[in-house]
C-alpha atoms as a PDB file:
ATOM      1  CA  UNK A   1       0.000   0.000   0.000  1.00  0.00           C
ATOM      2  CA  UNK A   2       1.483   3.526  -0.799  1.00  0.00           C
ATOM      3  CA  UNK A   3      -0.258   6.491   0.571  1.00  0.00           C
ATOM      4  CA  UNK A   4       0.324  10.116   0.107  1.00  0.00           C
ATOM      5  CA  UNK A   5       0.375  12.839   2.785  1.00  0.00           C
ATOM      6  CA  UNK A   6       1.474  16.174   3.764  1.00  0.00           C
ATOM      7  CA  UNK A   7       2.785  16.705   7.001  1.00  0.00           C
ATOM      8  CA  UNK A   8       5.402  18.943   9.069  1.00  0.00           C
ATOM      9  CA  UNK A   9       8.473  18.655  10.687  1.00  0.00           C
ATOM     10  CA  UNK A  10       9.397  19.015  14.514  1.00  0.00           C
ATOM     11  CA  UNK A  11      12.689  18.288  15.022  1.00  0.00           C
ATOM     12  CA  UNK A  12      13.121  14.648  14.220  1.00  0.00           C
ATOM     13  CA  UNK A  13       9.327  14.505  14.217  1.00  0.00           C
ATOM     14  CA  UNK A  14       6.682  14.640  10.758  1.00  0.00           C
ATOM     15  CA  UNK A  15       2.826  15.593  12.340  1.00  0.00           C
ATOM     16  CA  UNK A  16       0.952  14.276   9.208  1.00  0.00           C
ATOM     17  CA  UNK A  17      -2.125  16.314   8.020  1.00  0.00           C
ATOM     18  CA  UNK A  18      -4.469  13.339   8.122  1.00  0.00           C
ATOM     19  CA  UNK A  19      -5.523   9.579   9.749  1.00  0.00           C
ATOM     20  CA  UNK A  20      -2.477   6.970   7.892  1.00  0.00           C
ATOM     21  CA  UNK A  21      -5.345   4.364   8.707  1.00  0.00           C
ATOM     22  CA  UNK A  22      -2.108   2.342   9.619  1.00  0.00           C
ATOM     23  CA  UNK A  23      -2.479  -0.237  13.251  1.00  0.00           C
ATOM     24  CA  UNK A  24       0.035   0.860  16.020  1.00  0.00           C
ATOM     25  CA  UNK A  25       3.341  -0.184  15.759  1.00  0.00           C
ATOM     26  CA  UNK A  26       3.335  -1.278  12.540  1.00  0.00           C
ATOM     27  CA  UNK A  27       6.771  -0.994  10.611  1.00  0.00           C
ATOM     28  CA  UNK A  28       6.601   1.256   7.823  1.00  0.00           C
ATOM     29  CA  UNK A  29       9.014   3.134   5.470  1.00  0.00           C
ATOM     30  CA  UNK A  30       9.256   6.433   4.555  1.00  0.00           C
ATOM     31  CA  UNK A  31      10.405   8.821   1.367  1.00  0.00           C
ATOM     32  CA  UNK A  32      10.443  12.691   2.387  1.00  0.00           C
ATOM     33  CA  UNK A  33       9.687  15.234  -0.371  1.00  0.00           C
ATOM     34  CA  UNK A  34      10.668  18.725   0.787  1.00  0.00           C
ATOM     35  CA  UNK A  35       7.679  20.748  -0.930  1.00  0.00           C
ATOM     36  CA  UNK A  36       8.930  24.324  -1.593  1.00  0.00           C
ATOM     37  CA  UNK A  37       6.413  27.078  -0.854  1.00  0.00           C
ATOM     38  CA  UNK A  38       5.850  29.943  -3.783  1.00  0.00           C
ATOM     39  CA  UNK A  39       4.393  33.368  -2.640  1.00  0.00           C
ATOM     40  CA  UNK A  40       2.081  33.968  -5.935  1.00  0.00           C
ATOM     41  CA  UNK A  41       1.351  37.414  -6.205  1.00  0.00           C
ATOM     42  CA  UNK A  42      -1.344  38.202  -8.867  1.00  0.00           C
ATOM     43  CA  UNK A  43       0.205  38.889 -12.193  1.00  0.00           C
ATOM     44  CA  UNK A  44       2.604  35.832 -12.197  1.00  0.00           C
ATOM     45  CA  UNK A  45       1.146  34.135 -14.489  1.00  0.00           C
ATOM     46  CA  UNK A  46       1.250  36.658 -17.144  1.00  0.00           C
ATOM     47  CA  UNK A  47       4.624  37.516 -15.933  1.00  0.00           C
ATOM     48  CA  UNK A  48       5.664  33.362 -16.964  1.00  0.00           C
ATOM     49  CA  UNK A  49       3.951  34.147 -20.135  1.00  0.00           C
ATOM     50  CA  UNK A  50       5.732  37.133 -21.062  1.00  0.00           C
ATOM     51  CA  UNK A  51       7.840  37.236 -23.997  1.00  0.00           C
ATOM     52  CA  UNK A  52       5.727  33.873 -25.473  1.00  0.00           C
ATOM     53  CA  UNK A  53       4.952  35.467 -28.617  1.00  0.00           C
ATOM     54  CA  UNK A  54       7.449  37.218 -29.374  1.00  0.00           C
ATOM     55  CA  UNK A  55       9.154  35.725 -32.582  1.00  0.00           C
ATOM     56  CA  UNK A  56       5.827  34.924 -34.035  1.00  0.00           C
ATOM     57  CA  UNK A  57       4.822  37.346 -37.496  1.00  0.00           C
ATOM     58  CA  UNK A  58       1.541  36.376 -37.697  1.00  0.00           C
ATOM     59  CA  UNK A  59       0.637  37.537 -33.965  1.00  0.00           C
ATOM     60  CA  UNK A  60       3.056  40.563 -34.524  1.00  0.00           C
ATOM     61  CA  UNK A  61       0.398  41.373 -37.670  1.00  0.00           C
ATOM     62  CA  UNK A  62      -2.547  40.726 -35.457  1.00  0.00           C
ATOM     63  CA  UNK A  63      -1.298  43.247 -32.949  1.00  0.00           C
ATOM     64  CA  UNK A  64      -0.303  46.180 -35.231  1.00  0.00           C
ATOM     65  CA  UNK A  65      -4.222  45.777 -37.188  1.00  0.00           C
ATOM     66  CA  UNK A  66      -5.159  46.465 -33.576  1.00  0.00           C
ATOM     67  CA  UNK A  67      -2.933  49.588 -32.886  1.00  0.00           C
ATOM     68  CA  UNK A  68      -3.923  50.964 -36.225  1.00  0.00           C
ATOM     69  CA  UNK A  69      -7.638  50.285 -35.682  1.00  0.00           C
ATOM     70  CA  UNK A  70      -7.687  52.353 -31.897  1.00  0.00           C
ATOM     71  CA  UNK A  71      -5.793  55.140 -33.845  1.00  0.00           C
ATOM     72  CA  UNK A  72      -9.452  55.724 -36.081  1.00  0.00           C
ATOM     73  CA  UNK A  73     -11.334  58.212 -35.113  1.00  0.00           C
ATOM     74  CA  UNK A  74     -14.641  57.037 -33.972  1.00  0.00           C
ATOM     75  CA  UNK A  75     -16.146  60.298 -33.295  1.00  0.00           C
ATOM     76  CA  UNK A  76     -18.944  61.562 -35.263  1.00  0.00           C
ATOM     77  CA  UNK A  77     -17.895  65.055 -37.003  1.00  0.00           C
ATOM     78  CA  UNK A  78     -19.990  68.096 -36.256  1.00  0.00           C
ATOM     79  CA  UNK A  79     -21.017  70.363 -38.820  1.00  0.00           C
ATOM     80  CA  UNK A  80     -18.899  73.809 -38.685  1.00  0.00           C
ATOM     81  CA  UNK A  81     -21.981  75.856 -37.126  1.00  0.00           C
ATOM     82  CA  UNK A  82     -20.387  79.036 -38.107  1.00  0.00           C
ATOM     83  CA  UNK A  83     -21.591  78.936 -41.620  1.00  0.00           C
ATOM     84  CA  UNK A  84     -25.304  79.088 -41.051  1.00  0.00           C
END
């Protein structure tokens, strides 16, 4: 039987998270995985992300369609109103 659990370490001591459903004093062996903790901030995973694109033309023609588009004026034009 192999089981999976977290746990933490007192001295020469591993409390485990949960129930090993194992009988007392039964002989058992163990592998220790050190688990690293990450402090994820937001943004991290666009910051992995970054830079993904970069070589590719076709998404380099996608974006500058884009910039050209938000350059248009949108605005509706107003007649000159000093003429009338």
């Amino acid at each position: 039987m192999t089981k999976t659990l977290h746990g933490t370490v007192h001295g020469n001591t591993i409390e485990l998270d949960g129930d090993l459903g194992i009988a007392e004093g039964q002989e058992v062996e163990v592998q220790v995985k050190v688990i690293s903790r990450s402090s994820h901030k937001t943004g991290d995973g666009f910051l992995r992300t970054e830079g993904a694109l970069a070589d590719d033309v076709e998404w380099d023609a996608i974006m500058e369609e884009i910039y050209q588009a938000r350059k248009l004026e949108r605005r509706p034009q107003i007649a000159d109103l000093g003429e009338l």
